[in-house]
N, C-alpha and C. Protein backbone atom coordinates (compact mmCIF):
# COMPACT_ATOMS: atom_id res chain seq x y z
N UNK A 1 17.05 -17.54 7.57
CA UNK A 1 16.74 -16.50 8.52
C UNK A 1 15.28 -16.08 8.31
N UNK A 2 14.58 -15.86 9.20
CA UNK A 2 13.48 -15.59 9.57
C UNK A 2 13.08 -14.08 8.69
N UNK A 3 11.79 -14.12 8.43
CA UNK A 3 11.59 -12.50 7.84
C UNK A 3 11.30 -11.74 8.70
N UNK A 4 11.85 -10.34 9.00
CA UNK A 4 11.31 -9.30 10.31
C UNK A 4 9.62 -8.98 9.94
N UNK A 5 9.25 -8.62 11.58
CA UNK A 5 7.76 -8.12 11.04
C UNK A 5 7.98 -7.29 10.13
N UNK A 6 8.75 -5.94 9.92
CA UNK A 6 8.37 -5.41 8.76
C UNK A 6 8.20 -5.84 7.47
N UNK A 7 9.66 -6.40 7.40
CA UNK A 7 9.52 -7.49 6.06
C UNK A 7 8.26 -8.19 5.42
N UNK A 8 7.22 -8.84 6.77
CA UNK A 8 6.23 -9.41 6.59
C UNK A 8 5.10 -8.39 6.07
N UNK A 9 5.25 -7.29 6.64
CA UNK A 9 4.24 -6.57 6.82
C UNK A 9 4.18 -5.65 5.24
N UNK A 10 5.62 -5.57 4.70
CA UNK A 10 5.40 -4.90 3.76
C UNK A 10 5.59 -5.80 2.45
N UNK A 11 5.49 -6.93 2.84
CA UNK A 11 6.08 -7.83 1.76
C UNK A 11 4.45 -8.55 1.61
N UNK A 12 4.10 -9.29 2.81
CA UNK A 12 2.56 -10.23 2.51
C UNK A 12 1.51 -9.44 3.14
N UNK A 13 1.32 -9.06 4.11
CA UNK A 13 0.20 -8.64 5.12
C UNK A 13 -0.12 -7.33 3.75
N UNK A 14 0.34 -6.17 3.49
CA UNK A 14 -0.09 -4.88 2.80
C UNK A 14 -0.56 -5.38 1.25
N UNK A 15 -0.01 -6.14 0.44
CA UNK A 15 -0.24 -6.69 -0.61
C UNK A 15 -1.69 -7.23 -0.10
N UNK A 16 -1.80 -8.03 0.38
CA UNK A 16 -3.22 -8.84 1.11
C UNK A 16 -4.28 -7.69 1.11
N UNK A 17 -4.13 -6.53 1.87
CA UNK A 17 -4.90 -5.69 2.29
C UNK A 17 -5.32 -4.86 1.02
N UNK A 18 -4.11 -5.21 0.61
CA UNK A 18 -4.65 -3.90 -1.15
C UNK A 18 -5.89 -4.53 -2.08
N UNK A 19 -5.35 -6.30 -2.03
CA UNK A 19 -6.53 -7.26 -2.89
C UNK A 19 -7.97 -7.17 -2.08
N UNK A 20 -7.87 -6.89 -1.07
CA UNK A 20 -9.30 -7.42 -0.21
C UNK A 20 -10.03 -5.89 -0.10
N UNK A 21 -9.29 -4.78 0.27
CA UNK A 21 -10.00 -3.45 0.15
C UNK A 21 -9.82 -2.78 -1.29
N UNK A 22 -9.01 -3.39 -2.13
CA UNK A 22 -8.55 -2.34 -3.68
C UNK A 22 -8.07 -0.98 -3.40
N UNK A 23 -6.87 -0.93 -4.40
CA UNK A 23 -6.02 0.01 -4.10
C UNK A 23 -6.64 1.23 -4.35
N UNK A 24 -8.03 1.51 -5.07
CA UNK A 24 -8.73 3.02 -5.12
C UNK A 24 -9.02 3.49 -3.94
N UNK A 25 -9.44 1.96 -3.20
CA UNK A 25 -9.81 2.49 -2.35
C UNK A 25 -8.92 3.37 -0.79
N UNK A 26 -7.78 2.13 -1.37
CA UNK A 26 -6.64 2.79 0.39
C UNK A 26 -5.69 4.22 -0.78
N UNK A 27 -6.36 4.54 -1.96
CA UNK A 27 -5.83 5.31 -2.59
C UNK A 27 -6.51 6.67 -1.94
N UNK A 28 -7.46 6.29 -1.69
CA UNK A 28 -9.38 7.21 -1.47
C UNK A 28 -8.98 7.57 0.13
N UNK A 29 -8.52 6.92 1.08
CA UNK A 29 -7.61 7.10 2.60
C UNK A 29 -7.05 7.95 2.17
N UNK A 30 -5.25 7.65 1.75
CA UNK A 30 -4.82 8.55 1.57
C UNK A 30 -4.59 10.25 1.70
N UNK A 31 -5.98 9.91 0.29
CA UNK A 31 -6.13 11.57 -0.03
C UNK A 31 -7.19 11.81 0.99
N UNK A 32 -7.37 11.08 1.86
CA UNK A 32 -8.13 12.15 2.81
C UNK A 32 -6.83 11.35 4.35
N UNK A 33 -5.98 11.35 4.01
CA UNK A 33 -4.69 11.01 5.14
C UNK A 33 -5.43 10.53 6.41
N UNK A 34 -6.45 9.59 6.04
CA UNK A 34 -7.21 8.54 7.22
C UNK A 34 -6.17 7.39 7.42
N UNK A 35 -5.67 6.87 8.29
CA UNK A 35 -5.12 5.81 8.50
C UNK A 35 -5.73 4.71 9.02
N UNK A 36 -7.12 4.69 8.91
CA UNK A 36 -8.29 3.99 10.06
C UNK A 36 -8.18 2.45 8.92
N UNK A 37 -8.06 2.23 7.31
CA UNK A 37 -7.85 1.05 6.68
C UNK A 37 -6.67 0.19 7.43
N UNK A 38 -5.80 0.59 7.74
CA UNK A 38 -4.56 0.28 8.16
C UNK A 38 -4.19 -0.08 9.42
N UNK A 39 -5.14 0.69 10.51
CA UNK A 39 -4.97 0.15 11.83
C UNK A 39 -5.10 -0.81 12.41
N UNK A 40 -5.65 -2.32 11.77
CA UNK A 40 -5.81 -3.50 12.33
C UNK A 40 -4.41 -4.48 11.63
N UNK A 41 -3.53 -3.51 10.81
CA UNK A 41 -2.48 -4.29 10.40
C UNK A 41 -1.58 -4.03 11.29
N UNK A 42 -1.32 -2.63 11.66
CA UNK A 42 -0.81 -2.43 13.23
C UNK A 42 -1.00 -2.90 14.77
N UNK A 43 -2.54 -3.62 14.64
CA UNK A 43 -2.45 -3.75 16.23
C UNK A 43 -2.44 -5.39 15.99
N UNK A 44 -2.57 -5.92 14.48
CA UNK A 44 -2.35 -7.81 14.58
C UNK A 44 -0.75 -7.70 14.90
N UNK A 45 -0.02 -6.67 14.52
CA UNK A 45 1.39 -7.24 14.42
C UNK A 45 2.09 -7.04 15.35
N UNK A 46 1.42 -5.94 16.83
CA UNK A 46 1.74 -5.50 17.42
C UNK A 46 2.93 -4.25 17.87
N UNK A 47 2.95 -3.76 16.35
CA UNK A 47 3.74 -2.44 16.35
C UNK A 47 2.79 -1.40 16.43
N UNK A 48 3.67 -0.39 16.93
CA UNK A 48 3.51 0.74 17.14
C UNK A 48 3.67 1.45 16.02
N UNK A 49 2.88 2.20 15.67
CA UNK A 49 2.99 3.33 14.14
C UNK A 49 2.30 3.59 13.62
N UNK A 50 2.01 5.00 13.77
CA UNK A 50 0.87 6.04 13.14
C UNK A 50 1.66 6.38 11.61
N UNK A 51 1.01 5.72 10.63
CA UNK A 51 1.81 6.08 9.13
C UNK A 51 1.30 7.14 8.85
N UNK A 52 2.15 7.76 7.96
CA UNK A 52 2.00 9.33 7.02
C UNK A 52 1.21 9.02 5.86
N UNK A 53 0.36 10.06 5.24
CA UNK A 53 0.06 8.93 3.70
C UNK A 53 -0.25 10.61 3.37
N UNK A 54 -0.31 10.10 1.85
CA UNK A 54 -0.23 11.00 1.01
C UNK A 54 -0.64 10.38 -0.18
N UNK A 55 -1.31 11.42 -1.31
CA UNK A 55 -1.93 10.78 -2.44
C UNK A 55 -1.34 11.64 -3.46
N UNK A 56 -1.45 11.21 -4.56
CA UNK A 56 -0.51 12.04 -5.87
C UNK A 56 -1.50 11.65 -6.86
N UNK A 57 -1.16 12.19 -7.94
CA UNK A 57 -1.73 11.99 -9.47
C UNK A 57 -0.91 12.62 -10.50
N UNK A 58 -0.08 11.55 -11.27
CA UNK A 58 0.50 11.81 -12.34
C UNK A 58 -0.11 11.10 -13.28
N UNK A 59 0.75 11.84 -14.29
CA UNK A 59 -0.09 10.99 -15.56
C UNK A 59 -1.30 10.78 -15.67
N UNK A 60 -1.56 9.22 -15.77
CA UNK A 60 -2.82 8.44 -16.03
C UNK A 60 -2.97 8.00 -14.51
N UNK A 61 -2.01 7.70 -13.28
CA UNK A 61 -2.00 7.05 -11.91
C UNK A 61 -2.61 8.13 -10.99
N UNK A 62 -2.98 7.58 -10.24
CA UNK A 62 -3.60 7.97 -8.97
C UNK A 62 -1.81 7.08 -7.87
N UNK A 63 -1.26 7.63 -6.60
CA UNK A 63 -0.73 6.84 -5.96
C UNK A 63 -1.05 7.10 -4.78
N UNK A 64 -1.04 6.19 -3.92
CA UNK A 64 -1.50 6.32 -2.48
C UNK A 64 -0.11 5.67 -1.77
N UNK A 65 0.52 6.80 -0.63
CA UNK A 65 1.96 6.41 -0.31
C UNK A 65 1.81 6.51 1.21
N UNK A 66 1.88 5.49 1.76
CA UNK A 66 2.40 5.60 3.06
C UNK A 66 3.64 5.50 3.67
N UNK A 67 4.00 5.85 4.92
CA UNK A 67 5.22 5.52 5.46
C UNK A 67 5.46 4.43 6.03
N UNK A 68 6.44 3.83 6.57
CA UNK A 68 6.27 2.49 7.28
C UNK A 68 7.14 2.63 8.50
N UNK A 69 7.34 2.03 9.78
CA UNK A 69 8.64 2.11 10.71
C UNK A 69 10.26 2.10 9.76
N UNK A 70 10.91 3.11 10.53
CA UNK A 70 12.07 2.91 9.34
C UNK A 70 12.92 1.54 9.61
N UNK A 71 13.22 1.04 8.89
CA UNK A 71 13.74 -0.16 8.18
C UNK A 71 15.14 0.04 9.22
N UNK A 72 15.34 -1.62 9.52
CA UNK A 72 16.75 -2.04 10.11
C UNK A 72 17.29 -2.61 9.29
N UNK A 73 16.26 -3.33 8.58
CA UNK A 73 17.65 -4.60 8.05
C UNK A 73 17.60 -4.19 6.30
N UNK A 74 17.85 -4.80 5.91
CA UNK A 74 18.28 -4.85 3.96
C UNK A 74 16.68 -5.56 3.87
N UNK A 75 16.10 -5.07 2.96
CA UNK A 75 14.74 -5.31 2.39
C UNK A 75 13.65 -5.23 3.14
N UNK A 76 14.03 -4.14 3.79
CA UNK A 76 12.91 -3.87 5.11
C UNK A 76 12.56 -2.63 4.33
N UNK A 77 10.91 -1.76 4.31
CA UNK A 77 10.62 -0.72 3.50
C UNK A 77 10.77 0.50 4.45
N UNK A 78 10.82 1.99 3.77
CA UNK A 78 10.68 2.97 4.15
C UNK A 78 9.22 3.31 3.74
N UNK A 79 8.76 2.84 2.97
CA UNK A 79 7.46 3.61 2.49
C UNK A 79 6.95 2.29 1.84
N UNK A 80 5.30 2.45 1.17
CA UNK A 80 4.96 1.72 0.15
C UNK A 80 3.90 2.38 -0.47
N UNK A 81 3.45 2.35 -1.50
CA UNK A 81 2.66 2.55 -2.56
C UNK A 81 1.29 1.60 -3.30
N UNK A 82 0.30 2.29 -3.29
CA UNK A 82 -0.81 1.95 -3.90
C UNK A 82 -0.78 2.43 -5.37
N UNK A 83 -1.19 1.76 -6.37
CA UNK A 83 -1.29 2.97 -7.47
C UNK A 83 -2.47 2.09 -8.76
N UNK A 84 -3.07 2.89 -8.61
CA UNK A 84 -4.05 2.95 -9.75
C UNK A 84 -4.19 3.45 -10.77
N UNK A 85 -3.94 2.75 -12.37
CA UNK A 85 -4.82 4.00 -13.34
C UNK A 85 -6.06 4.41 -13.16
N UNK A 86 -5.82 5.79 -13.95
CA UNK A 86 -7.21 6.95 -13.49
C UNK A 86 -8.32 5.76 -13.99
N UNK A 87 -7.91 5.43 -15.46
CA UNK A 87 -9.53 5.42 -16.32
C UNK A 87 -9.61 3.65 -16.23
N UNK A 88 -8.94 3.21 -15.54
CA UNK A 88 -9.15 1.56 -15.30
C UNK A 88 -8.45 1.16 -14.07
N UNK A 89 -9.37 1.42 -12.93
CA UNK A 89 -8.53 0.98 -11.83
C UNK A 89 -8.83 -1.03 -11.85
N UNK A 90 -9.12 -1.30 -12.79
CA UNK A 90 -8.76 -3.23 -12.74
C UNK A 90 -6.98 -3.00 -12.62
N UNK A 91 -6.58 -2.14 -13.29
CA UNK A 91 -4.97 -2.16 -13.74
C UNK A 91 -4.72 -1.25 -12.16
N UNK A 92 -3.58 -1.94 -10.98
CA UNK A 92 -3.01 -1.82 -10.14
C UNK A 92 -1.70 -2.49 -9.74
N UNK A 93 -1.24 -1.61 -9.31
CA UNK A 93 0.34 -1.58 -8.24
C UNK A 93 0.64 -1.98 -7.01
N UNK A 94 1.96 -2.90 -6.28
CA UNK A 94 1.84 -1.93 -5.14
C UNK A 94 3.43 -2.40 -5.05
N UNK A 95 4.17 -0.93 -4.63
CA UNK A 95 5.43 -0.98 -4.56
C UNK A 95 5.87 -0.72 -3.13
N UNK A 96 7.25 -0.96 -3.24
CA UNK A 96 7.52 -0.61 -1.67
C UNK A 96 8.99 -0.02 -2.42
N UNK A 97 9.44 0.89 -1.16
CA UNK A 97 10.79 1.83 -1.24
C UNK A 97 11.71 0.88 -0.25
N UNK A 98 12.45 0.12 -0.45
CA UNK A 98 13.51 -0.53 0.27
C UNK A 98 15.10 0.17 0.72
N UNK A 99 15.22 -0.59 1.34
CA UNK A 99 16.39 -0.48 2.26
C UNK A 99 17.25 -1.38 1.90
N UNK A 100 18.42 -0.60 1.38
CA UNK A 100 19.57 -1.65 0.33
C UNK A 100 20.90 -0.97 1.35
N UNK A 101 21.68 -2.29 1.27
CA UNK A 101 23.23 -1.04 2.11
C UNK A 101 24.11 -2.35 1.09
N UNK A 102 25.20 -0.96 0.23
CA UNK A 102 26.49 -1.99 -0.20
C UNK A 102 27.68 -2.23 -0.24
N UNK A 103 27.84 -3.09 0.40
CA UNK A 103 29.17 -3.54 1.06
C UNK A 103 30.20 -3.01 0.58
N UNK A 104 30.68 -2.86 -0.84
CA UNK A 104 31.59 -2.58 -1.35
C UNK A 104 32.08 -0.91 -1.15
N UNK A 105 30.71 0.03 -1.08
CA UNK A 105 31.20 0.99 -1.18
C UNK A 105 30.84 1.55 0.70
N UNK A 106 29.93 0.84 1.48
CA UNK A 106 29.47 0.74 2.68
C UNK A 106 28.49 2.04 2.45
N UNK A 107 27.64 2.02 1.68
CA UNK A 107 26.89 3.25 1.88
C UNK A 107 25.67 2.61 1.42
N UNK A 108 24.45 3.40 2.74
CA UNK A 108 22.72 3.04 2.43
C UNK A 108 22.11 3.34 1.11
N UNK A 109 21.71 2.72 0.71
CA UNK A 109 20.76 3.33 -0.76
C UNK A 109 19.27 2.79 -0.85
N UNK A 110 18.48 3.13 -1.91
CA UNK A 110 16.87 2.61 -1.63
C UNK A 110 17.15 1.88 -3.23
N UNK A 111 15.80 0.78 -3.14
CA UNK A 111 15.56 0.23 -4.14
C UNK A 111 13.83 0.01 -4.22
N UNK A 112 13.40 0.48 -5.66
CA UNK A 112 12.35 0.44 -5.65
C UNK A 112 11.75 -1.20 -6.54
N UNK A 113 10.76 -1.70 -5.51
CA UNK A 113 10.72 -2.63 -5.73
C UNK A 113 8.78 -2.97 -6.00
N UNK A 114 8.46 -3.87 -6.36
CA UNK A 114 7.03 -4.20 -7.14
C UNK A 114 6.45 -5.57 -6.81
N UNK A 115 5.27 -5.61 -6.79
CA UNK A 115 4.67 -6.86 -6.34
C UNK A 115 4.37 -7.63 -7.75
N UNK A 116 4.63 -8.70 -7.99
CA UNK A 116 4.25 -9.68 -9.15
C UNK A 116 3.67 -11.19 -8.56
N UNK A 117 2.56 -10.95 -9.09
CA UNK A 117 2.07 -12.11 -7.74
C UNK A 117 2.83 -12.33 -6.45
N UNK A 118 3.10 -13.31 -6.09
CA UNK A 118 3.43 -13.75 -4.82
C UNK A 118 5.25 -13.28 -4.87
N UNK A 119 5.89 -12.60 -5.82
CA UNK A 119 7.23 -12.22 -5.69
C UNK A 119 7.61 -10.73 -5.93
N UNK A 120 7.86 -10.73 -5.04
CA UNK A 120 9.40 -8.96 -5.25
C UNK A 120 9.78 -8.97 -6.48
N UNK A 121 9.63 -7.82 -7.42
CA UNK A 121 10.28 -7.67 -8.41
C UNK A 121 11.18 -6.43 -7.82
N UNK A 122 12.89 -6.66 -8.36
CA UNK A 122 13.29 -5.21 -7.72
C UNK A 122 13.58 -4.50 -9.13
N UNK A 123 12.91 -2.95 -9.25
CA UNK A 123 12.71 -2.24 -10.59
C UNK A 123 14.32 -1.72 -10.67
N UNK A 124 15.05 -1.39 -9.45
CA UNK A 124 16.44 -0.69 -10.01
C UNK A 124 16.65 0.34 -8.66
N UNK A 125 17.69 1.35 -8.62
CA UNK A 125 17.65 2.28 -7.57
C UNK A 125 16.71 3.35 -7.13
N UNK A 126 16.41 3.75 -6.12
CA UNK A 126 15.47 4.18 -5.65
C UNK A 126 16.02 5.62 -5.34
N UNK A 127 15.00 6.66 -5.27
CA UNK A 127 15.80 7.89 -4.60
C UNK A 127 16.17 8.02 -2.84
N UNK A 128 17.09 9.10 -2.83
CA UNK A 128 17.84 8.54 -1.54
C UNK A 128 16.56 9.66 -0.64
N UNK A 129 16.50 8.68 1.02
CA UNK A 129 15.88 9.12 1.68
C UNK A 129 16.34 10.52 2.64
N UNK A 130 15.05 11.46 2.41
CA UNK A 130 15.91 12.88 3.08
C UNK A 130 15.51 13.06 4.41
N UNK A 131 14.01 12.28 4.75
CA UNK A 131 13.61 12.32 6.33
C UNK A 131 11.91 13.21 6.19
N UNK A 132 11.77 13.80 4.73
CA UNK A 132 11.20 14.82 4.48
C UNK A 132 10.11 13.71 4.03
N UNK A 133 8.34 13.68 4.56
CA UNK A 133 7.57 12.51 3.82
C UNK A 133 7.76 13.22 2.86
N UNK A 134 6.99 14.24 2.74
CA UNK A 134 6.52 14.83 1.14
C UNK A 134 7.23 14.63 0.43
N UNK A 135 8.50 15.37 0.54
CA UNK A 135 9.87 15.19 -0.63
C UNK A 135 10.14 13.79 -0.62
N UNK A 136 10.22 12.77 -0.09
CA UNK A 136 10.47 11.56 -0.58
C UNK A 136 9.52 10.92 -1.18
N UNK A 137 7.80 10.80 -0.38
CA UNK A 137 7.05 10.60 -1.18
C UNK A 137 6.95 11.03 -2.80
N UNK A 138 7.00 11.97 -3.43
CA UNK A 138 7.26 12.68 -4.43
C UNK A 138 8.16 12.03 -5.69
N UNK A 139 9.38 11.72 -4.53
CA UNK A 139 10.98 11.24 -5.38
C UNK A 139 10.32 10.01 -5.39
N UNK A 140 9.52 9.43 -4.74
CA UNK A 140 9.28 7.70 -5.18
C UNK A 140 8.27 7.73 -5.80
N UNK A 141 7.38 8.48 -6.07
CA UNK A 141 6.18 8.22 -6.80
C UNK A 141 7.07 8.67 -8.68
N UNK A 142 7.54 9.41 -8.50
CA UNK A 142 8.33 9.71 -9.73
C UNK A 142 9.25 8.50 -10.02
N UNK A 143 9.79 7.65 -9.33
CA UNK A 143 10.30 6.50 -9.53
C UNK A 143 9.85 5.54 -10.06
N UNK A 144 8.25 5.48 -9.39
CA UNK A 144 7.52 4.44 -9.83
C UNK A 144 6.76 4.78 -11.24
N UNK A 145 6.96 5.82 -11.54
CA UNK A 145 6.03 6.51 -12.70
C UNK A 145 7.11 5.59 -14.00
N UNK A 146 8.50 5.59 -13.75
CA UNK A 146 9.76 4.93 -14.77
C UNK A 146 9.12 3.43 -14.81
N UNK A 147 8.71 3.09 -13.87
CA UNK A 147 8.14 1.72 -13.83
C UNK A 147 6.68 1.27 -14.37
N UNK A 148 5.74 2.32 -14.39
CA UNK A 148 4.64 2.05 -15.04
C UNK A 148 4.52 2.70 -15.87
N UNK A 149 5.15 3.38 -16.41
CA UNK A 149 5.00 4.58 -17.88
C UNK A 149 6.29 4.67 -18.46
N UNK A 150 7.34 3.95 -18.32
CA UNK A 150 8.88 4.80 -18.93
C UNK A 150 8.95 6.13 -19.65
N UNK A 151 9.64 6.69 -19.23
CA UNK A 151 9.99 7.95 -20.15
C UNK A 151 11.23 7.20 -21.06
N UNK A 152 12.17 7.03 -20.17
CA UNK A 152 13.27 6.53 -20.76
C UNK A 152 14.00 5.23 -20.80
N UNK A 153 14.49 4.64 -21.76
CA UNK A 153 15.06 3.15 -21.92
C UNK A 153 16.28 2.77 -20.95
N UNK A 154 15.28 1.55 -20.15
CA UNK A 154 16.25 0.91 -19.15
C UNK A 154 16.73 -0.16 -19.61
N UNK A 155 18.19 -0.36 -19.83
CA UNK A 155 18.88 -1.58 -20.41
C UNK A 155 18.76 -2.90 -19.30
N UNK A 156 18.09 -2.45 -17.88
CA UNK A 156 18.24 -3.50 -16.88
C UNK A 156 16.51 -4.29 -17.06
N UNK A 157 15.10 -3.40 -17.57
CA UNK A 157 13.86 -3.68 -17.76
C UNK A 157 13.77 -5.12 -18.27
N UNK A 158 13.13 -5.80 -17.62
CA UNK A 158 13.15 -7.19 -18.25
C UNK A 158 11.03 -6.66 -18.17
N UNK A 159 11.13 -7.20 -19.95
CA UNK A 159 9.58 -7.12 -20.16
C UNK A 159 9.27 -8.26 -20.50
């Protein structure tokens, strides 16, 4: 089966865009909630969508979070993520908030997932989406913080 544009878009096309502009920099958008880096990924693909973005700073990271069209299918994103350390932006991220549904119990859930070269790493469950950017932005940047800083020991972490 074919990958949906989103799929594409949040899987190869945004990864692409992060290596060629650097994530300080669509980090540097963000925090000034310009979407003008981003608008030629919208009009090659021919969707429609003015994204939300938002910038954070925990820890040692800088994150730059946008929204994406909401997701139809299973591994389609709600959001994705830029993220930089403060004092070495060579060291970068870029995650996406997925769209998981499971059969067994029939209920939607998110999975936060990571770019490793050319493959999806999926980090584990994601927080559930409330409709709210901020508050979700927030719940996923705190997600991703387990993924680049652990607080606490994940028996699923493959290092």
């Amino acid at each position: 089966m074919p990958a949906s544009a989103l799929d594409t878009i949040a899987h190869v096309v945004l990864p692409n865009v992060m290596k060629l502009k650097t994530a300080a920099t669509l980090i540097s958008a963000a925090e000034r909630r310009d979407p003008s880096p981003f608008a030629q990924v919208w009009q090659a693909t021919g969707l429609a969508h003015t994204p939300q973005l938002i910038a954070k700073e925990k820890g040692d990271y800088r994150f730059g979070v946008m929204s994406l069209p909401t997701p139809k299918e299973m591994g389609e994103a709600y959001m994705c993520a830029f993220v930089t350390k403060k004092n070495d932006p060579a060291i970068n991220h870029y995650f996406t908030l997925e769209y998981d549904y499971v059969l067994a119990t029939k209920q939607a859930k998110t999975i936060v997932c990571g770019r490793d070269g050319q493959r999806t790493v999926k980090h584990g469950d994601g927080p559930a989406i409330t409709g709210d950017f901020q508050a979700d932005a927030t719940a996923f940047v705190d997600a991703m913080m387990e993924v680049v800083a652990p607080t606490k020991v994940n028996p699923n972490r493959h290092y």
